[in-house]
PDB file of N, CA and C in Angstrom:
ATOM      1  N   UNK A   1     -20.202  -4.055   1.832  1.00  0.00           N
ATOM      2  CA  UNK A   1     -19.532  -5.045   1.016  1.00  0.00           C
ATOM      3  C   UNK A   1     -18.633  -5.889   1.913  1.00  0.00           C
ATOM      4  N   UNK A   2     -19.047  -7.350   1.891  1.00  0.00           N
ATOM      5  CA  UNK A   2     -17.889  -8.073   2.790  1.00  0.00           C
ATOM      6  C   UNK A   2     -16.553  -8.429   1.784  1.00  0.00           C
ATOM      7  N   UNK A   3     -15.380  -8.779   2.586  1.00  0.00           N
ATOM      8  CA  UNK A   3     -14.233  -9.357   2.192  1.00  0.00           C
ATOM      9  C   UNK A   3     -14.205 -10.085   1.030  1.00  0.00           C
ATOM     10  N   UNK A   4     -15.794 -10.528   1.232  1.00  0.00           N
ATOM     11  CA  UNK A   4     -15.254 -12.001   0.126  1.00  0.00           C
ATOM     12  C   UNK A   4     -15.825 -11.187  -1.220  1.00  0.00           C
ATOM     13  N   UNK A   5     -16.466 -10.018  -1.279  1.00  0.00           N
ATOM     14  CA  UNK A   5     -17.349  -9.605  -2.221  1.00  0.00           C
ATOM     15  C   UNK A   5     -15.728  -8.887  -3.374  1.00  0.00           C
ATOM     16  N   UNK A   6     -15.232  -8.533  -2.202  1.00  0.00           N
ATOM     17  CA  UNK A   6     -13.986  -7.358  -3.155  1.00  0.00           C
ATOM     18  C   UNK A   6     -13.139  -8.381  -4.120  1.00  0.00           C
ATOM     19  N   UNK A   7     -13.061  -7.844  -5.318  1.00  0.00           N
ATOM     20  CA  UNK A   7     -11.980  -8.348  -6.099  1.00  0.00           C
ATOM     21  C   UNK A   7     -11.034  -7.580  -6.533  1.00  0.00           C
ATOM     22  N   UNK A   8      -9.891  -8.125  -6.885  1.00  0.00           N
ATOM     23  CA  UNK A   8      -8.322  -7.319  -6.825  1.00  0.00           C
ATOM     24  C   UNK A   8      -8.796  -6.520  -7.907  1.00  0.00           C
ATOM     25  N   UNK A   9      -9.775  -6.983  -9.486  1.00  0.00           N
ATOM     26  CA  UNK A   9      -9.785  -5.899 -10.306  1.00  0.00           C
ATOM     27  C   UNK A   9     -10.432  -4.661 -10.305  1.00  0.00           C
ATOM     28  N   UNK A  10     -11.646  -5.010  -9.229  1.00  0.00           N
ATOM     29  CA  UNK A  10     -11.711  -3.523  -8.192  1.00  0.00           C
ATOM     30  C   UNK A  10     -10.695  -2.445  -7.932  1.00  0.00           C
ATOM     31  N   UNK A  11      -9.194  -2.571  -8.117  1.00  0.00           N
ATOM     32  CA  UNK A  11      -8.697  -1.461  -7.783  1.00  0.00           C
ATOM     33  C   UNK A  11      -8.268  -1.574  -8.568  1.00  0.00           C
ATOM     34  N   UNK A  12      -7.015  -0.189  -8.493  1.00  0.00           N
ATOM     35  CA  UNK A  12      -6.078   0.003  -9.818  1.00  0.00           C
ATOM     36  C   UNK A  12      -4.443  -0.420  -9.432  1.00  0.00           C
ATOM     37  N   UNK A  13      -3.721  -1.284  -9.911  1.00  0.00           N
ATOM     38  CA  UNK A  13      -2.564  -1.514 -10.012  1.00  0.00           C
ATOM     39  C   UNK A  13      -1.562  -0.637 -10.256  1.00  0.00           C
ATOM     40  N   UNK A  14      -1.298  -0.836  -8.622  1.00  0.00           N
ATOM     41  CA  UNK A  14       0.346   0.288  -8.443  1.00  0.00           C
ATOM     42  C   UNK A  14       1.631  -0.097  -8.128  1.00  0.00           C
ATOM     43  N   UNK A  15       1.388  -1.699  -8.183  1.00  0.00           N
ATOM     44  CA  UNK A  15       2.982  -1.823  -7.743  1.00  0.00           C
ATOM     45  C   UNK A  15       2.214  -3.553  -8.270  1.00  0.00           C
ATOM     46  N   UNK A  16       3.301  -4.702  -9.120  1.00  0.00           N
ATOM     47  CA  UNK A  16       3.312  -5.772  -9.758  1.00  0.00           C
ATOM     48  C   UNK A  16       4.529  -6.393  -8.601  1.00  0.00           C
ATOM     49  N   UNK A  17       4.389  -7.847  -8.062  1.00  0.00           N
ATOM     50  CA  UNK A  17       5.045  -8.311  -7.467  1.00  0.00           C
ATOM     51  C   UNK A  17       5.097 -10.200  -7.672  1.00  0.00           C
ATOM     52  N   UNK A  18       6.082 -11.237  -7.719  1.00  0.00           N
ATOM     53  CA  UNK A  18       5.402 -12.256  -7.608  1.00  0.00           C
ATOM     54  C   UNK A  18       5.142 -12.590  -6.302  1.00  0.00           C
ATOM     55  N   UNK A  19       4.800 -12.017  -5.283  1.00  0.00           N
ATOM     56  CA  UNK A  19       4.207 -12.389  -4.090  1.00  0.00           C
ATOM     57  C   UNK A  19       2.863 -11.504  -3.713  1.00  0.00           C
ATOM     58  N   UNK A  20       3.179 -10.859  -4.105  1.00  0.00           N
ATOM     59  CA  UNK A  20       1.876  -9.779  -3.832  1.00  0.00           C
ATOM     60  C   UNK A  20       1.582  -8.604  -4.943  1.00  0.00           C
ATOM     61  N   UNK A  21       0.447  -7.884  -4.772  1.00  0.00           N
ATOM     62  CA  UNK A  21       0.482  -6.498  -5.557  1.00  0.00           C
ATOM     63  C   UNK A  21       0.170  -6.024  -4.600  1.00  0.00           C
ATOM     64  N   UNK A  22       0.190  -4.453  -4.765  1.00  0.00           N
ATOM     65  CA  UNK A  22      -0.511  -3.153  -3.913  1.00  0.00           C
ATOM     66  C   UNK A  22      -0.987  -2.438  -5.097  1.00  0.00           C
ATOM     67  N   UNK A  23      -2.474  -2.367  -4.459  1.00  0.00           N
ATOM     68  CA  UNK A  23      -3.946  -1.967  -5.352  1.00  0.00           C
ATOM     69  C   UNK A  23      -4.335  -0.724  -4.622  1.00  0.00           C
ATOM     70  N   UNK A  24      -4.917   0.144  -5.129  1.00  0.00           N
ATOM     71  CA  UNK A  24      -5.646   1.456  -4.988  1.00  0.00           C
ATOM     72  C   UNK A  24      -7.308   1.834  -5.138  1.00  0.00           C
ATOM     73  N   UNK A  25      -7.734   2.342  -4.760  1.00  0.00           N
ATOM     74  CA  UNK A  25      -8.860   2.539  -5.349  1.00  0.00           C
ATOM     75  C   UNK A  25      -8.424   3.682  -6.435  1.00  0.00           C
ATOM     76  N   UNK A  26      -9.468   4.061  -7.386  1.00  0.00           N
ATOM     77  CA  UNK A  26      -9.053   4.848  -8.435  1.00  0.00           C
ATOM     78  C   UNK A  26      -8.730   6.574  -7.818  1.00  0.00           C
ATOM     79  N   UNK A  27      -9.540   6.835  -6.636  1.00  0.00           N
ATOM     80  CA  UNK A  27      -9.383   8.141  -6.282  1.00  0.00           C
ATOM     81  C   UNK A  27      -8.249   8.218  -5.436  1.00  0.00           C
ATOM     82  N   UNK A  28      -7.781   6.929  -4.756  1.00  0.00           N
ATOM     83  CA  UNK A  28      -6.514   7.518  -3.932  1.00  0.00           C
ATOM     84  C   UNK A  28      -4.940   6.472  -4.751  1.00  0.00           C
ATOM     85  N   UNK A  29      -5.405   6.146  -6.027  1.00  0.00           N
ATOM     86  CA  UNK A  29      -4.376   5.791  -6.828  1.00  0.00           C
ATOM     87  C   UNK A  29      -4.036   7.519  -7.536  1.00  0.00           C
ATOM     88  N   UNK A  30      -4.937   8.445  -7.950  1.00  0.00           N
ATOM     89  CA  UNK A  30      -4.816   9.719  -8.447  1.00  0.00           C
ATOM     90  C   UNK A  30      -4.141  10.508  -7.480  1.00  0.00           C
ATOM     91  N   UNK A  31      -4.168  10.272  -6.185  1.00  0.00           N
ATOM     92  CA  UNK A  31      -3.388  10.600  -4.944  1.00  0.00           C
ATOM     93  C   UNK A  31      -2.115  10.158  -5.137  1.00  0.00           C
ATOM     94  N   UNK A  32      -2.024   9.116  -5.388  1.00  0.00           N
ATOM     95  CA  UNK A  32      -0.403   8.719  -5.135  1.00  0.00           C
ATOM     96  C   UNK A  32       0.324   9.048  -6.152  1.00  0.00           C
ATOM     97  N   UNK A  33      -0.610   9.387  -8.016  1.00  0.00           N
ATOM     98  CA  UNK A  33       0.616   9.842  -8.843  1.00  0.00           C
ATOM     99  C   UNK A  33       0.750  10.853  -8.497  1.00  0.00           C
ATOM    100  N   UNK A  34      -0.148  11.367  -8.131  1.00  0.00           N
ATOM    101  CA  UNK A  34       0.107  13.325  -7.854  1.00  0.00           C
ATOM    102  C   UNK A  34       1.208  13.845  -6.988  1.00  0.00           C
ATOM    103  N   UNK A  35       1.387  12.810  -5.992  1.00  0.00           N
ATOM    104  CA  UNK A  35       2.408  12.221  -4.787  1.00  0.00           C
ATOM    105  C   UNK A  35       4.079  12.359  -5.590  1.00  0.00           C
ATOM    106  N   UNK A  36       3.690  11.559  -6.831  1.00  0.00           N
ATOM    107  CA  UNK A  36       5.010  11.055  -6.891  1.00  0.00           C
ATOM    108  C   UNK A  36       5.334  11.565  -8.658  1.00  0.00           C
ATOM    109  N   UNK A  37       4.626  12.064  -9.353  1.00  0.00           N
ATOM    110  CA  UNK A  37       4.719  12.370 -10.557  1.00  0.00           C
ATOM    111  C   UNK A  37       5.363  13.610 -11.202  1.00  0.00           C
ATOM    112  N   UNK A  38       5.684  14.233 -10.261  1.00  0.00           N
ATOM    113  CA  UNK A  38       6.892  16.255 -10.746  1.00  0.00           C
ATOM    114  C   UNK A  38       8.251  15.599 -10.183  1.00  0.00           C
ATOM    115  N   UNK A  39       9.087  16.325 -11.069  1.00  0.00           N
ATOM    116  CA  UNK A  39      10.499  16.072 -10.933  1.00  0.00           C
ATOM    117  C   UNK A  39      10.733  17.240 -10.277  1.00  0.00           C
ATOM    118  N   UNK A  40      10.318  17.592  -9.215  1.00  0.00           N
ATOM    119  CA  UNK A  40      10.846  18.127  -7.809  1.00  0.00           C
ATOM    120  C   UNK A  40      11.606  17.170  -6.966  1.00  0.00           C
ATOM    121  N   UNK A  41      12.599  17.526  -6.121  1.00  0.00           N
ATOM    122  CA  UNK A  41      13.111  16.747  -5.246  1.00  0.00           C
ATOM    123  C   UNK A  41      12.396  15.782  -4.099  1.00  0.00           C
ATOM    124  N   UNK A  42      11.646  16.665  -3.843  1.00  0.00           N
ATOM    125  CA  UNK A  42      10.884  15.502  -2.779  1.00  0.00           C
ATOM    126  C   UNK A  42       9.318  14.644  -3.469  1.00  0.00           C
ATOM    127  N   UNK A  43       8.966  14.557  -4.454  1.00  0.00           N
ATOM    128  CA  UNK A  43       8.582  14.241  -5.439  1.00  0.00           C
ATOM    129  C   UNK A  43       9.477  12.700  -6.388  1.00  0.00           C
ATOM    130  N   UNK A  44      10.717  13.360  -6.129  1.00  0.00           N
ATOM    131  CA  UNK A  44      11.721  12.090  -6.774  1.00  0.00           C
ATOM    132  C   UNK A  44      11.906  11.036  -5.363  1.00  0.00           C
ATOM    133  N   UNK A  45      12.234  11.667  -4.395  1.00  0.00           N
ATOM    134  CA  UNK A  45      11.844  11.091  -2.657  1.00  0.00           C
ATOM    135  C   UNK A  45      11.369  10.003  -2.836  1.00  0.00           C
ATOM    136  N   UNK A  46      10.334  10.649  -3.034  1.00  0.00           N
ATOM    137  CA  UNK A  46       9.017   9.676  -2.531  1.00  0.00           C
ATOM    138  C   UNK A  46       8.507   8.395  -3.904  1.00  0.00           C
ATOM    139  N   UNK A  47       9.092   8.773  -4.779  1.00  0.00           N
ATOM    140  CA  UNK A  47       9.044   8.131  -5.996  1.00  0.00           C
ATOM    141  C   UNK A  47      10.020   6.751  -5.859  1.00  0.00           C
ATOM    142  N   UNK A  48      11.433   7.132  -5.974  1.00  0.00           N
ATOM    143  CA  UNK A  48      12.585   6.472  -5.291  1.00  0.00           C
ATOM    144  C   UNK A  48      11.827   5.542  -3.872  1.00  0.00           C
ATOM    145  N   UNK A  49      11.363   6.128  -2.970  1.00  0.00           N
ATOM    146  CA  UNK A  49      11.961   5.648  -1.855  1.00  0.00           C
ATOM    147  C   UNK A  49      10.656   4.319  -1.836  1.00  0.00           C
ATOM    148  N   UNK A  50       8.863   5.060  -2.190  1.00  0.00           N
ATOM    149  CA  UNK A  50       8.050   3.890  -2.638  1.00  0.00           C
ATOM    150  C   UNK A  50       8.370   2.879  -3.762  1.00  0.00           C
ATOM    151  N   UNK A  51       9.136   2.806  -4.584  1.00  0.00           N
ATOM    152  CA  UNK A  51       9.184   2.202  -5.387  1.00  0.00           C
ATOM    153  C   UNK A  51      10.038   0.578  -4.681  1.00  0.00           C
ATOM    154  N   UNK A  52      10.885   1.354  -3.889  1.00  0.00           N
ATOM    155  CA  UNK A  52      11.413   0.327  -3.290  1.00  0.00           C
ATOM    156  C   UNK A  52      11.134  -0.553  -2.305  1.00  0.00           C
ATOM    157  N   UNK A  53      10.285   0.346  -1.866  1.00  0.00           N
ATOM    158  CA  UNK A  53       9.263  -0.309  -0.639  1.00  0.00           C
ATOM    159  C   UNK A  53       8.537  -1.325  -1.045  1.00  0.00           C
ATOM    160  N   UNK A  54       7.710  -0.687  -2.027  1.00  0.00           N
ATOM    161  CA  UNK A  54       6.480  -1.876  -2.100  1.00  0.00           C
ATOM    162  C   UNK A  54       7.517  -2.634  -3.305  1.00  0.00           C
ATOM    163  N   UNK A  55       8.581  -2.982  -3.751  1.00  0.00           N
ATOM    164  CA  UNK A  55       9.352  -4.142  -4.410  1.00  0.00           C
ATOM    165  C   UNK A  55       9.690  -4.893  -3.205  1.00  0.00           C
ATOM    166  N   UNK A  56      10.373  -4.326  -2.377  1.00  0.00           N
ATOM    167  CA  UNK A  56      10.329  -5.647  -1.172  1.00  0.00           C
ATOM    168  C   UNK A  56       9.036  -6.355  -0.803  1.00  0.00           C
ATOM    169  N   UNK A  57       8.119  -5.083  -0.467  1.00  0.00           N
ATOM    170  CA  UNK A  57       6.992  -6.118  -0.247  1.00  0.00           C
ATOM    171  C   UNK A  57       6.610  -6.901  -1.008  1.00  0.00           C
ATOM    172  N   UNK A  58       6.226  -6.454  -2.277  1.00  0.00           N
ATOM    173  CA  UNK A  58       5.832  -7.314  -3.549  1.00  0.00           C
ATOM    174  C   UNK A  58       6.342  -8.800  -3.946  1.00  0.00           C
ATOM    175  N   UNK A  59       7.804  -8.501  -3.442  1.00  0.00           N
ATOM    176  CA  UNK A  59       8.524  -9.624  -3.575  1.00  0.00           C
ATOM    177  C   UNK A  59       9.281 -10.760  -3.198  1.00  0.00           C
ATOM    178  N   UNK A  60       8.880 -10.431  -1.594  1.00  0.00           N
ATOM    179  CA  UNK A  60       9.252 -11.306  -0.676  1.00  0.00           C
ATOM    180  C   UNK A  60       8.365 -11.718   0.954  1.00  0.00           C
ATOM    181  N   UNK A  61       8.310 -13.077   0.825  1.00  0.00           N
ATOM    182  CA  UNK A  61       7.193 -13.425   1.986  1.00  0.00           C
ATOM    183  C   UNK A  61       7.978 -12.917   3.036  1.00  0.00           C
ATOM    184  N   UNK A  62       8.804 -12.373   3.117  1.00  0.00           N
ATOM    185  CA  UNK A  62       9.658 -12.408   4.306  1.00  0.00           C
ATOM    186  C   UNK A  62       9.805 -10.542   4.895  1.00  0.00           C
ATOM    187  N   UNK A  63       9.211  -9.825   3.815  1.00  0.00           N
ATOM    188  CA  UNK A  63       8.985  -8.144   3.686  1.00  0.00           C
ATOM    189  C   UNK A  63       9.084  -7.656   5.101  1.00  0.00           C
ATOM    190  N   UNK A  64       8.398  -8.389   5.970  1.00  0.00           N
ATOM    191  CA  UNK A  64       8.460  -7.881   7.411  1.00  0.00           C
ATOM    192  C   UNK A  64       9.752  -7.705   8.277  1.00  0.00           C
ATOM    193  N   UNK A  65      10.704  -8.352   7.922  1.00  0.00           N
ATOM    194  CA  UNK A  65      12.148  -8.445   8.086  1.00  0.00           C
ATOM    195  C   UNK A  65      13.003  -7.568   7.117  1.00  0.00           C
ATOM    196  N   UNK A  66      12.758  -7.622   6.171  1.00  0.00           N
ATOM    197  CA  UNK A  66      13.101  -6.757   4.768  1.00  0.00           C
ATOM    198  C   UNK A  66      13.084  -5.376   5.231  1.00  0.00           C
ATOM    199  N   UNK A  67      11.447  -4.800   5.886  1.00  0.00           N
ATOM    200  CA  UNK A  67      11.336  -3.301   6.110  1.00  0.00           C
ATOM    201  C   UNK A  67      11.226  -2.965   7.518  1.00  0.00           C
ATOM    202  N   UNK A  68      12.327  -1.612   7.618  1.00  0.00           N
ATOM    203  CA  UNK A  68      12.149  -1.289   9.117  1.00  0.00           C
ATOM    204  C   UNK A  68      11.012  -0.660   9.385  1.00  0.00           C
ATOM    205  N   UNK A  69      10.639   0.003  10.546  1.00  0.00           N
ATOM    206  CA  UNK A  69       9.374   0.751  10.845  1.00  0.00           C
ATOM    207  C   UNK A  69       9.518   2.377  10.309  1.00  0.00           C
ATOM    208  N   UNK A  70      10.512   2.509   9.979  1.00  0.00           N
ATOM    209  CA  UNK A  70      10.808   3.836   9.167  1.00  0.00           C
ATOM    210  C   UNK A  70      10.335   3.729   7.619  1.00  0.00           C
ATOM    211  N   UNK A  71      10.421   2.648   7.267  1.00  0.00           N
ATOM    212  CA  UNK A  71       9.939   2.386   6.112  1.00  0.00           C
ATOM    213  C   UNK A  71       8.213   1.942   5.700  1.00  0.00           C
ATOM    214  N   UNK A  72       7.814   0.993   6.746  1.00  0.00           N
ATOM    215  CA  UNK A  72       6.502   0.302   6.816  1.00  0.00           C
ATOM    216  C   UNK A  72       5.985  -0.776   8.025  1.00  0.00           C
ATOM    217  N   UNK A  73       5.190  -0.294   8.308  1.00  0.00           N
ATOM    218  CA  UNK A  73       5.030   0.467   9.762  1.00  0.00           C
ATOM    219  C   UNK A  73       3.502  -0.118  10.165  1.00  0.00           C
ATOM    220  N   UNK A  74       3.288  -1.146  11.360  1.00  0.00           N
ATOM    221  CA  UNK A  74       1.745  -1.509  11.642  1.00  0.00           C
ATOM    222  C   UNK A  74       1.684  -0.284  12.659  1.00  0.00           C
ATOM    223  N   UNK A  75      -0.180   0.635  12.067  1.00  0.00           N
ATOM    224  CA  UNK A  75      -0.201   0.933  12.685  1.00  0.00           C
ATOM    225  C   UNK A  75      -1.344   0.975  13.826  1.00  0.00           C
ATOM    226  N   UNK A  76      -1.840  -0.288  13.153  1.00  0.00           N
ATOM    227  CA  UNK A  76      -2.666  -0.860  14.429  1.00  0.00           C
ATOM    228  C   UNK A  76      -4.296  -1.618  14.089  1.00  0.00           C
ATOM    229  N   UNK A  77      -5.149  -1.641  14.978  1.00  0.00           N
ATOM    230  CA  UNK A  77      -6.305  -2.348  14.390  1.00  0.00           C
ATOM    231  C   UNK A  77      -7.560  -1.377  14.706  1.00  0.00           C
ATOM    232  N   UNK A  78      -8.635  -1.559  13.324  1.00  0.00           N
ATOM    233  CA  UNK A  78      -9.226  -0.101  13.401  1.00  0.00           C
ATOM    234  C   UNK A  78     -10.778  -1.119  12.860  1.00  0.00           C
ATOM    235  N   UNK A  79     -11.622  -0.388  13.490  1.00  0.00           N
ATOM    236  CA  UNK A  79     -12.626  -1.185  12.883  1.00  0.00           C
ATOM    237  C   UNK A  79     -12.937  -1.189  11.171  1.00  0.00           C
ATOM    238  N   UNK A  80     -13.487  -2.253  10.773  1.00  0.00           N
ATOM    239  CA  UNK A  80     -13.346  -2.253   9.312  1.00  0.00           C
ATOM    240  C   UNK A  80     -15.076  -2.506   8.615  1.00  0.00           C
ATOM    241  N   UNK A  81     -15.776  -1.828   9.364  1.00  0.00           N
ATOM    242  CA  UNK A  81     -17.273  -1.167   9.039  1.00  0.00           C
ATOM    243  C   UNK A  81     -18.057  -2.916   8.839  1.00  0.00           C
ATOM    244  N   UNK A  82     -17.181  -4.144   8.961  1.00  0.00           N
ATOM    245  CA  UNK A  82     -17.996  -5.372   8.707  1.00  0.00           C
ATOM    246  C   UNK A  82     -18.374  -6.105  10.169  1.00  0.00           C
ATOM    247  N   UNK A  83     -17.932  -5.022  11.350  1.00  0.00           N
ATOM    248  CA  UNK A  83     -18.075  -6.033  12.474  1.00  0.00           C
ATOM    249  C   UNK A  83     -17.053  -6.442  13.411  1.00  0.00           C
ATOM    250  N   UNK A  84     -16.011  -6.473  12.548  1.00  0.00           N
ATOM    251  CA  UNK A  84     -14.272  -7.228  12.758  1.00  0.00           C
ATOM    252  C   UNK A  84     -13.280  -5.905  12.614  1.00  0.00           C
ATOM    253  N   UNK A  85     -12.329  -6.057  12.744  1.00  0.00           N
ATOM    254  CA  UNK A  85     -11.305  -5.261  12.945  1.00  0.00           C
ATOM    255  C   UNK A  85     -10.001  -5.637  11.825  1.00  0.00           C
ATOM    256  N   UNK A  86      -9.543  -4.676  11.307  1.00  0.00           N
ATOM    257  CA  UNK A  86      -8.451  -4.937  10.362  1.00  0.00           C
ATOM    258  C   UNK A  86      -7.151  -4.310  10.849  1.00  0.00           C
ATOM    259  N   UNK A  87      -5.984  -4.937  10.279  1.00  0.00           N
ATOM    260  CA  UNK A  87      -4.731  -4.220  10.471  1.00  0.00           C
ATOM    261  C   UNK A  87      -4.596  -3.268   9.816  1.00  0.00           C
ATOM    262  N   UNK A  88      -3.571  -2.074  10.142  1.00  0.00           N
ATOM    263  CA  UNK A  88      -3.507  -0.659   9.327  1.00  0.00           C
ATOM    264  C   UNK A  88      -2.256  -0.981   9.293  1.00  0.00           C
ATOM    265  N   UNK A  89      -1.470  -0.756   8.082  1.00  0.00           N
ATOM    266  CA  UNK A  89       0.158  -0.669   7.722  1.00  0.00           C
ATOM    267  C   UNK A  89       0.272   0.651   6.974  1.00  0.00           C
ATOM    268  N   UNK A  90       1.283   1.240   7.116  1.00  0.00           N
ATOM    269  CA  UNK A  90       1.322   2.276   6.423  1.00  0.00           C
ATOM    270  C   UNK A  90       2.669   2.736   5.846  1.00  0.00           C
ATOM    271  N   UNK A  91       3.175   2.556   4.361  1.00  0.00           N
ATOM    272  CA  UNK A  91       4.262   2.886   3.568  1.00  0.00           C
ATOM    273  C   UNK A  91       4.851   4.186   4.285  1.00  0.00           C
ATOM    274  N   UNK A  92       5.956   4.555   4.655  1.00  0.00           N
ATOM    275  CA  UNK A  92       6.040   5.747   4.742  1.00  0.00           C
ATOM    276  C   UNK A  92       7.520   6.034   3.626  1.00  0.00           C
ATOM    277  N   UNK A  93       7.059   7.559   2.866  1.00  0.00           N
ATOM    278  CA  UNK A  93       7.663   8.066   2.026  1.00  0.00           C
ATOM    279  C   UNK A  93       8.183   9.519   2.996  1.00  0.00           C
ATOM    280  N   UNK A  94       9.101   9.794   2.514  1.00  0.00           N
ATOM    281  CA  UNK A  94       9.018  11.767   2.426  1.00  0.00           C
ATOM    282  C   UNK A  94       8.029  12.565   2.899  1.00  0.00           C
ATOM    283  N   UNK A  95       7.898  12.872   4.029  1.00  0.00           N
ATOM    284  CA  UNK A  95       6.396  13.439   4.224  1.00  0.00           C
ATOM    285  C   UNK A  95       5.058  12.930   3.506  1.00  0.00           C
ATOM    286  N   UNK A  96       5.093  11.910   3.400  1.00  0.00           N
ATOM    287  CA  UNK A  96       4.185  11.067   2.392  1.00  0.00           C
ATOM    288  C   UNK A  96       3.779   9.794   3.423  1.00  0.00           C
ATOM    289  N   UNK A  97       2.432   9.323   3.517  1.00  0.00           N
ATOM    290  CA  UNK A  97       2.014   8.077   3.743  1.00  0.00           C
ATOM    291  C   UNK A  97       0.925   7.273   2.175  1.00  0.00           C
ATOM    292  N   UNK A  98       1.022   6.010   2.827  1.00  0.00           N
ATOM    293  CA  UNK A  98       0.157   5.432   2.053  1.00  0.00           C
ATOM    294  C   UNK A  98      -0.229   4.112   2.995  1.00  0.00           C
ATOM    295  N   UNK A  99      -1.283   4.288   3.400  1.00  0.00           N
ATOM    296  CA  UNK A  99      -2.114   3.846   4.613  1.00  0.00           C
ATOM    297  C   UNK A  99      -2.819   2.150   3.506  1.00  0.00           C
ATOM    298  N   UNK A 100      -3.207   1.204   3.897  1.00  0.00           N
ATOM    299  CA  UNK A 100      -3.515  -0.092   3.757  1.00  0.00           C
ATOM    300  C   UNK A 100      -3.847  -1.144   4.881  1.00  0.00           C
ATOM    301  N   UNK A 101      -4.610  -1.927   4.102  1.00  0.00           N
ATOM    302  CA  UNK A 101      -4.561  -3.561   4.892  1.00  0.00           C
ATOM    303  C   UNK A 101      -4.167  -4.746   4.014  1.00  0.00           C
ATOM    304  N   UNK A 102      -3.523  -5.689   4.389  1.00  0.00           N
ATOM    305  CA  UNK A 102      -2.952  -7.061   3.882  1.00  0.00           C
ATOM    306  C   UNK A 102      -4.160  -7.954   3.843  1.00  0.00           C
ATOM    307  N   UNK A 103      -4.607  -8.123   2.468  1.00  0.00           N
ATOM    308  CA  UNK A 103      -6.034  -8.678   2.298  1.00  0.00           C
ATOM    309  C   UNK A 103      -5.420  -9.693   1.215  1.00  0.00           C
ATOM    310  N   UNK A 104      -6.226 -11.042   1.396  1.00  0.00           N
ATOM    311  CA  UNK A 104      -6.090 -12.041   0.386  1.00  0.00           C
ATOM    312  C   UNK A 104      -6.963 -12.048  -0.690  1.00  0.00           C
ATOM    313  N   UNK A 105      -7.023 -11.360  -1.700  1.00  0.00           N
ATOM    314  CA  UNK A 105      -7.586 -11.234  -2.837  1.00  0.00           C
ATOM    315  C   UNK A 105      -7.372 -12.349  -4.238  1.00  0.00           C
ATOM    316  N   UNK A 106      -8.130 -13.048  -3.973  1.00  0.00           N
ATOM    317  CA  UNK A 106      -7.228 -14.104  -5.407  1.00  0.00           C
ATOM    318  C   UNK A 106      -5.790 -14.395  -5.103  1.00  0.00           C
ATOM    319  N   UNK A 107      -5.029 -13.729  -4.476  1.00  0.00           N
ATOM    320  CA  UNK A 107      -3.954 -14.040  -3.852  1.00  0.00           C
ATOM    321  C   UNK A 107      -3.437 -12.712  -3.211  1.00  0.00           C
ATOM    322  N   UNK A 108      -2.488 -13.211  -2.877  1.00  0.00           N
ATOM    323  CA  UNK A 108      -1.406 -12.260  -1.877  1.00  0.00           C
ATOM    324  C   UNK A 108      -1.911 -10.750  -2.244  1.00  0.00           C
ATOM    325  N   UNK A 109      -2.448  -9.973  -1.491  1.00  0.00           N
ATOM    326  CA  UNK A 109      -2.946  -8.454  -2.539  1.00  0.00           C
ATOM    327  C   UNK A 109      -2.886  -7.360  -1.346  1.00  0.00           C
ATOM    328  N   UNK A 110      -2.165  -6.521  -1.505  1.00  0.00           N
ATOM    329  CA  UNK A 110      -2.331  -4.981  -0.128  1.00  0.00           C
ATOM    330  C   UNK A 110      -3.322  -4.109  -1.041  1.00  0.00           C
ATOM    331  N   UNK A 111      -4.272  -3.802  -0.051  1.00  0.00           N
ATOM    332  CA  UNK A 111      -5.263  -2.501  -0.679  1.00  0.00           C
ATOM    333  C   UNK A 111      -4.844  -1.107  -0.303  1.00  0.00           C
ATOM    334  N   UNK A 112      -4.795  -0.442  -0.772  1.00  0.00           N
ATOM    335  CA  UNK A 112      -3.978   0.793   0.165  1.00  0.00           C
ATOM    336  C   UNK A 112      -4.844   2.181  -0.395  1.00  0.00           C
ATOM    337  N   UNK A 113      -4.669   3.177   0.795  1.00  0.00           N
ATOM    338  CA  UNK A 113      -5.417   4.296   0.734  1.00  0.00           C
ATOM    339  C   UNK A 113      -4.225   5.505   0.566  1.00  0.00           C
ATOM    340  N   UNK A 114      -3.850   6.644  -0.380  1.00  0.00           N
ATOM    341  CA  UNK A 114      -2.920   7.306   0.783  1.00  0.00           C
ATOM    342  C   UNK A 114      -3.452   8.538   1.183  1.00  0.00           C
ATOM    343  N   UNK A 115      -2.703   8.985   2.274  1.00  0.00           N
ATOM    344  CA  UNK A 115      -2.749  10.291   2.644  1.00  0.00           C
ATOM    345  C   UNK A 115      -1.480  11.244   2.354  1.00  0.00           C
ATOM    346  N   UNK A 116      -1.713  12.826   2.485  1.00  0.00           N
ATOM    347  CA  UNK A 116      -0.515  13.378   1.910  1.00  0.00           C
ATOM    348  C   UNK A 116       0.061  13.965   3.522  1.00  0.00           C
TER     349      UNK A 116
END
């Protein structure tokens, strides 16, 4: 599937922004509530600490200044199975990532994968 084939309603909506969203696929959107959904402490962490993350991003062209590398983080260029190479950014929570690329989908749109 190339770039131009993906559409934003392809994933599932995890974070609403007027500059951007951050989209999931459905199996690693089930990852991230599982991530962030028990009222355990590091559970509230990571709940708290993404929520705020991707609102900066979501909401300002300027996010890159907004977040330190403790927060969100390039972590480099990885092939992207079309030929070309994509950027890797990755949210970091509480012992928690949530791995992505900055893709223009109908507009401003992060696709993101996570890992635990």
């Amino acid at each position: 599937m190339s770039a131009a084939d993906l559409k934003a309603e392809d994933f599932e909506l995890a974070w609403r922004g007027a500059k951007a969203d951050v989209r999931m696929s459905l199996a690693e959107m089930a990852l991230y509530n599982q991530a962030i959904v028990n009222e355990d402490e590091i559970s509230a962490k990571r709940r708290t600490q993404l929520a705020r993350y991707f609102t900066e991003f979501c909401e300002n062209d300027d996010y890159h200044r907004r977040l330190n590398d403790k927060q969100f983080k390039n972590q480099g260029k990885f092939k992207d199975g079309l030929g070309g190479k994509a950027t890797i950014w990755a949210f970091k929570a509480w012992q928690w990532r949530v791995y992505g690329a900055i893709m223009n989908i109908n507009w401003a749109t992060m696709l993101c994968w996570g890992e635990g």
